[in-house]
N, C-alpha and C. Protein backbone atom coordinates (compact mmCIF):
# COMPACT_ATOMS: atom_id res chain seq x y z
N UNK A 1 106.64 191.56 31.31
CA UNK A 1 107.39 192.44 32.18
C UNK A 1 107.23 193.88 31.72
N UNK A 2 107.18 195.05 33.03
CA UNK A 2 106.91 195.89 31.98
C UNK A 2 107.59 196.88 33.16
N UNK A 3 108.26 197.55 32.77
CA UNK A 3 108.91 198.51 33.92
C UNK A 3 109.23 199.71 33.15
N UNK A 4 109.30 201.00 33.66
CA UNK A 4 109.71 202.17 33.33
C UNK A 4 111.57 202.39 33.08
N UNK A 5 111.79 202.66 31.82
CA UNK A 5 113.37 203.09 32.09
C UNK A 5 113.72 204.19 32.63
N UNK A 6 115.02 204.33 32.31
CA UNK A 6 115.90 205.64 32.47
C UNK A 6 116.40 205.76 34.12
N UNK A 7 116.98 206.73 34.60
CA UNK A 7 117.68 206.90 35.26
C UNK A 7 116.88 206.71 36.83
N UNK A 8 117.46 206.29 37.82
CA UNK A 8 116.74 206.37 39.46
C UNK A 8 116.55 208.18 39.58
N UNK A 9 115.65 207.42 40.67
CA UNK A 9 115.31 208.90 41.06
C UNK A 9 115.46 208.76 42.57
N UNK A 10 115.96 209.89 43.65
CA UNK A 10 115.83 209.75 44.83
C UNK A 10 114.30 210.62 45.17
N UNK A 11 114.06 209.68 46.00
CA UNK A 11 112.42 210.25 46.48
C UNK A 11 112.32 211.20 47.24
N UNK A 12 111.55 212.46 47.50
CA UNK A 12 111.30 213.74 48.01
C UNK A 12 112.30 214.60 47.13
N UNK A 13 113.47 213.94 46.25
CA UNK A 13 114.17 215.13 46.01
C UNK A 13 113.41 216.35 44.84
N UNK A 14 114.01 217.09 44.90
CA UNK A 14 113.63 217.91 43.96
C UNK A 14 114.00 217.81 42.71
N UNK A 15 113.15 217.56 41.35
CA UNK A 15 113.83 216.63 40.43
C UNK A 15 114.55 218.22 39.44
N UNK A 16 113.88 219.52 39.25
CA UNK A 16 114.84 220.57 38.72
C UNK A 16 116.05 221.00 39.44
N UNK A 17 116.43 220.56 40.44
CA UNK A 17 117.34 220.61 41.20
C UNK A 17 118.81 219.87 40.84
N UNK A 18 120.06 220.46 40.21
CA UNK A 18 120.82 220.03 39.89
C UNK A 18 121.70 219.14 41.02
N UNK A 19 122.63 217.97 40.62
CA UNK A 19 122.97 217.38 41.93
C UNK A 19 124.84 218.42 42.68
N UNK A 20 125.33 217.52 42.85
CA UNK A 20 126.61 218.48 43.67
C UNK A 20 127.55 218.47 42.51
N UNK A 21 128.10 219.82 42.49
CA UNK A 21 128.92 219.85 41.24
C UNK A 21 130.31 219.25 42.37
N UNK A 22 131.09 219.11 41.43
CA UNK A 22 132.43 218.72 41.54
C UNK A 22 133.59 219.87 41.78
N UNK A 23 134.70 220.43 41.90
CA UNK A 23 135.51 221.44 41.53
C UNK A 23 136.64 220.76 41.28
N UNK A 24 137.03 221.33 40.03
CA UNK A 24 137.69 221.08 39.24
C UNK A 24 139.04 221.18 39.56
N UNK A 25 140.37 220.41 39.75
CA UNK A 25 141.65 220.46 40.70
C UNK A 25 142.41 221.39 40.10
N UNK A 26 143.10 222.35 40.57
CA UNK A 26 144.05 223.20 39.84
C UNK A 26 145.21 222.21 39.38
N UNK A 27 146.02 222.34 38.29
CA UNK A 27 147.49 221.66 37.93
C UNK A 27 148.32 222.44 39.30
N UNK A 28 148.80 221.33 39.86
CA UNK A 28 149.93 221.79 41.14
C UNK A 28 151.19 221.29 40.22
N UNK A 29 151.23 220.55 39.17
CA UNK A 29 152.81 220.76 38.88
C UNK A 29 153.15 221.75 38.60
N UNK A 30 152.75 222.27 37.31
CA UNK A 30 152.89 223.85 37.08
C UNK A 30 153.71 224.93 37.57
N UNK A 31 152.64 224.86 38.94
CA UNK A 31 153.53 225.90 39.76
C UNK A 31 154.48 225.17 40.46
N UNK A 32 154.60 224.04 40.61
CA UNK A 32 155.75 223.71 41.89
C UNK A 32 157.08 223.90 40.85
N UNK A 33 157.00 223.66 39.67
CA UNK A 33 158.18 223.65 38.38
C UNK A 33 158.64 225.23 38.95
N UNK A 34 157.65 225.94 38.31
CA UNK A 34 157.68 227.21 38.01
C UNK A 34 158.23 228.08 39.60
N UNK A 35 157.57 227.45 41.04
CA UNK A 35 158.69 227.66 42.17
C UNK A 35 159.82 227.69 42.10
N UNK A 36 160.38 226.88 41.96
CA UNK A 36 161.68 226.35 41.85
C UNK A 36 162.42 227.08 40.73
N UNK A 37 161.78 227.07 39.63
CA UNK A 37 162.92 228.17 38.82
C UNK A 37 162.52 229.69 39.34
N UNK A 38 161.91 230.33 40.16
CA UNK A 38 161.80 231.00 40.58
C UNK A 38 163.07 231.58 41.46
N UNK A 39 162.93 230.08 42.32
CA UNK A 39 163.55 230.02 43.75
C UNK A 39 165.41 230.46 42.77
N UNK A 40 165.68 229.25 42.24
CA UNK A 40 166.51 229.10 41.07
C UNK A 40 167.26 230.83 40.72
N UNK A 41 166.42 231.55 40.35
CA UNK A 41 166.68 232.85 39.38
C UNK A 41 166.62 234.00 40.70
N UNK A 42 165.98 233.83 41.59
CA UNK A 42 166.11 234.60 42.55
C UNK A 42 167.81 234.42 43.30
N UNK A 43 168.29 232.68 43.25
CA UNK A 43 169.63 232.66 44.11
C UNK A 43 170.82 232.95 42.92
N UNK A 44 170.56 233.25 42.03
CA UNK A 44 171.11 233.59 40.78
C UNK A 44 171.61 234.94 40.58
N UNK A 45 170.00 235.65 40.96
CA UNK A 45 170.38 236.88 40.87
C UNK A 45 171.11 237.54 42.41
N UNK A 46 170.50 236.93 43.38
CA UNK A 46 171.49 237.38 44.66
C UNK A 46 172.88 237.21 44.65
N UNK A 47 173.61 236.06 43.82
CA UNK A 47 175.06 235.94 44.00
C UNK A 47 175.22 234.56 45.10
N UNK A 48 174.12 234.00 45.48
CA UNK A 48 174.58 233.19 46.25
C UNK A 48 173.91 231.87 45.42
N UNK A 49 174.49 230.68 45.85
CA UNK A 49 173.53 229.52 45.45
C UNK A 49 174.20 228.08 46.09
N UNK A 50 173.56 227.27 46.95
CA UNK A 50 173.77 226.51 47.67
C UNK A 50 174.62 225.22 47.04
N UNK A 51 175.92 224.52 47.62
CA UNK A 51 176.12 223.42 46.52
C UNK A 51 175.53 222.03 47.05
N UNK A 52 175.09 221.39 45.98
CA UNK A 52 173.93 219.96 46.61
C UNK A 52 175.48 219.40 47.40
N UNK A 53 175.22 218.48 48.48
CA UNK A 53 175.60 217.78 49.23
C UNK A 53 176.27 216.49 48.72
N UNK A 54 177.48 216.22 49.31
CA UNK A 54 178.09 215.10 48.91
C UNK A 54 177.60 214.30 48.35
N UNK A 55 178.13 213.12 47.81
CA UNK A 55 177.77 212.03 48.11
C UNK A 55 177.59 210.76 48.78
N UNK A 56 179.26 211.07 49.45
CA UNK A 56 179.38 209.97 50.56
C UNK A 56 179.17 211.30 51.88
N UNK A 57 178.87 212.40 52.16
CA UNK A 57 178.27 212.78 53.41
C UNK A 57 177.24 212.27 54.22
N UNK A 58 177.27 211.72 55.29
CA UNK A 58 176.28 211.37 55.89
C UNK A 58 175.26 212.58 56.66
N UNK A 59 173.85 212.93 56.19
CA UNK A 59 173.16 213.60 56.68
C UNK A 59 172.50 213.06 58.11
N UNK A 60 172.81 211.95 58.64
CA UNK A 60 172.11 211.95 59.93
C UNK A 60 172.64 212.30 61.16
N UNK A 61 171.84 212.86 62.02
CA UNK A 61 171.61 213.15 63.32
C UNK A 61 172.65 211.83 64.24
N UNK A 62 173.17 212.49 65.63
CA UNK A 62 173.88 211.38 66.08
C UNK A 62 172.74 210.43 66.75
N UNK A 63 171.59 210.21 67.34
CA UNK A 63 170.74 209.74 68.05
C UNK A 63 170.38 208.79 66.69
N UNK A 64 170.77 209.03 65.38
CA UNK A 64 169.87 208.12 64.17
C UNK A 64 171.05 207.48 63.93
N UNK A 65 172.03 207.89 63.76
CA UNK A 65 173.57 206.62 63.89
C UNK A 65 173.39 205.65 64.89
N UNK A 66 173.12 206.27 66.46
CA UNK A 66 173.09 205.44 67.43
C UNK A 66 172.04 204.20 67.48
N UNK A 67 171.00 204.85 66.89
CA UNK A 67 169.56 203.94 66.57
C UNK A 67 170.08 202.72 65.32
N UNK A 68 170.72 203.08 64.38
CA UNK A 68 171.38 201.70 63.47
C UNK A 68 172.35 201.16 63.59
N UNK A 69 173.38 201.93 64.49
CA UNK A 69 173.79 200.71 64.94
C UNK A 69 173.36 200.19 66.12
N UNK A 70 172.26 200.18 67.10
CA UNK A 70 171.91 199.39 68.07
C UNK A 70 170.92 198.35 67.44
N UNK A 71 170.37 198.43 66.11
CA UNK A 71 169.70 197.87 65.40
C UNK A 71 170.13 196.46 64.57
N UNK A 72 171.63 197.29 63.91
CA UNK A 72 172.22 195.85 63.29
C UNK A 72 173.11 195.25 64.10
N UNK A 73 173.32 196.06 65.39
CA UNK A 73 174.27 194.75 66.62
C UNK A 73 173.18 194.03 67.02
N UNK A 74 171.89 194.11 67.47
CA UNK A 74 171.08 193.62 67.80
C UNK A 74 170.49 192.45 66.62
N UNK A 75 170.35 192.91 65.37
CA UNK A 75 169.86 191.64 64.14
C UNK A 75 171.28 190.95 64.36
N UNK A 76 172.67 191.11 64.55
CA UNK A 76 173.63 190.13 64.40
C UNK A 76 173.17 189.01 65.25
N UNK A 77 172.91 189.74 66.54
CA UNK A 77 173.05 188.59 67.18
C UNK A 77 172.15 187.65 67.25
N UNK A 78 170.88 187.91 66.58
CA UNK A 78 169.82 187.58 66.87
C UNK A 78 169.94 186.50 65.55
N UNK A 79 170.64 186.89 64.23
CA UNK A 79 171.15 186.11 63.25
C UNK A 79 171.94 184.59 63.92
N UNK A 80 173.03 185.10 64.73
CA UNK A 80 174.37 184.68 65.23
C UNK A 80 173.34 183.27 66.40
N UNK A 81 172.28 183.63 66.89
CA UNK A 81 171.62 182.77 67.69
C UNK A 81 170.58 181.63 66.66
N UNK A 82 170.02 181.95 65.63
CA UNK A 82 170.22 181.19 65.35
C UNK A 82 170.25 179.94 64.09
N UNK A 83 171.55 180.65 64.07
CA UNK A 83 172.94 180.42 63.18
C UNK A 83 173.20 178.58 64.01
N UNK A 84 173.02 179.23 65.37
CA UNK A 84 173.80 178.53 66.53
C UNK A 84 173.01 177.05 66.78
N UNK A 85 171.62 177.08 66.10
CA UNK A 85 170.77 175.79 66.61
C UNK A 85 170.61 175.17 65.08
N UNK A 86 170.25 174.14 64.94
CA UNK A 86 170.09 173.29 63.83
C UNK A 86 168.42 173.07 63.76
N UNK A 87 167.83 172.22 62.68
CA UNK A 87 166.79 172.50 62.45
C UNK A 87 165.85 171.05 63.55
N UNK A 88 166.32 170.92 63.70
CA UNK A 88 166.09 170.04 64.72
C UNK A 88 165.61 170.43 66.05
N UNK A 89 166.97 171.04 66.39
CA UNK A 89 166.33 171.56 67.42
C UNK A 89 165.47 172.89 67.64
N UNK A 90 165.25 173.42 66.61
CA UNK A 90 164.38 174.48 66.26
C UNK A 90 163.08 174.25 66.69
N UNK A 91 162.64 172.80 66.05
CA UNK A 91 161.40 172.11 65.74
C UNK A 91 161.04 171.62 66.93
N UNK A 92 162.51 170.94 67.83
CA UNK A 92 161.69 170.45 69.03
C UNK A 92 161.48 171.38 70.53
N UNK A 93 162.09 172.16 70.62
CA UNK A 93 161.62 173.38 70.89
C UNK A 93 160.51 174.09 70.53
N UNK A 94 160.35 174.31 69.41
CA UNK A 94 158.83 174.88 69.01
C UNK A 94 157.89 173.49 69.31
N UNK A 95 158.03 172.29 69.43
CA UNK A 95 157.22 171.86 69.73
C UNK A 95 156.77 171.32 71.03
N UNK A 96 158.04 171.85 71.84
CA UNK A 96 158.08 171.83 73.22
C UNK A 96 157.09 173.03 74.07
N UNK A 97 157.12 174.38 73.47
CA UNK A 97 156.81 175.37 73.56
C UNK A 97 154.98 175.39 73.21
N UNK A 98 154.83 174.44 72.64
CA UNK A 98 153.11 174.17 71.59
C UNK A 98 153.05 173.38 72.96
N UNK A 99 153.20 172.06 73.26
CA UNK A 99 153.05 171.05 74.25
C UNK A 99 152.58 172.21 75.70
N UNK A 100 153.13 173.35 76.42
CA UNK A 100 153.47 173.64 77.22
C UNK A 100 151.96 175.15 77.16
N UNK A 101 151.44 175.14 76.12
CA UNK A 101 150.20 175.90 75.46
C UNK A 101 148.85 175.26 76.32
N UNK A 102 148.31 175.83 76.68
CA UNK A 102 146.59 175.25 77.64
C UNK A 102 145.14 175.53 75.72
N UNK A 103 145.13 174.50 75.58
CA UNK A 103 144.03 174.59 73.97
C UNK A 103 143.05 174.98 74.32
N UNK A 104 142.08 176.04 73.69
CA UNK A 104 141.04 176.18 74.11
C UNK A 104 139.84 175.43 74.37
N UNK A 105 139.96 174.62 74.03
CA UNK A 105 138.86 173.33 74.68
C UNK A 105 139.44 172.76 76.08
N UNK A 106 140.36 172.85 76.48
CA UNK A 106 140.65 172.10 77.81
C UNK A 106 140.25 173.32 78.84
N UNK A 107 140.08 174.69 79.08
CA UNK A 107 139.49 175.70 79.58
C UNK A 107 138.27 175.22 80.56
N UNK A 108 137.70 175.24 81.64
CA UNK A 108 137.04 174.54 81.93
C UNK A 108 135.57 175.44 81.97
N UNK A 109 134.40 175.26 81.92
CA UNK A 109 132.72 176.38 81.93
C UNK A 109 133.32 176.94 83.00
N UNK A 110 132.87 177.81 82.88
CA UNK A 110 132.45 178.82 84.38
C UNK A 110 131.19 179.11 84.64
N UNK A 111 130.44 178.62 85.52
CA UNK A 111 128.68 179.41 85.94
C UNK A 111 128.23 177.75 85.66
N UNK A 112 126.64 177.89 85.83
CA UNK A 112 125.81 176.81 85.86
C UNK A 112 125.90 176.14 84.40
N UNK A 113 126.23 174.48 84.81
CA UNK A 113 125.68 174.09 83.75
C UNK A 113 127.04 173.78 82.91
């Protein structure tokens, strides 16, 4: 066996030709820290500074109240239904529902033949 080592080469390329450099990511924590005590020392020095928000305050919108609870009246009942059937009849239902299914082999050709 006798083969040449070392590295591939792509063909036509130009082999003094360096390939694509990379750029190197700036640190974004850094500055996002350094924002913030910024932000921080700026509401410091104005005289004003915001107080964080309750704990039991609720921040949502009335349309996003309305949306959870139409959500968990809706899982109740949907719990509450079935709560309401036994496993029995779960099964013969679902297998009433399978029975009442067309299988893809019973489909009949269409066209010649």
């Amino acid at each position: 066996m006798s083969f040449v080592g070392g590295k591939l080469k792509l063909k036509g390329a130009d082999p003094l030709k360096g390939g694509v450099k990379k750029k190197k990511k700036k640190k974004a924590e850094s500055t996002e820290t350094n924002a913030a005590g910024e932000d921080e020392i700026k509401a410091s020095i104005e005289g004003y500074k915001l107080a964080p928000p309750k704990e039991g305050t609720d921040m949502r919108t009335e349309a996003e109240k309305k949306y959870e609870a139409a959500m968990t009246k809706r899982e109740a009942e949907r719990i509450k239904k079935q709560a309401s059937k036994t496993h029995r009849e779960r099964v013969n239902e679902f297998n009433q529902y399978l029975t009442n299914l067309s299988e893809h082999h019973d489909i009949p050709k269409v066209g010649p033949g």
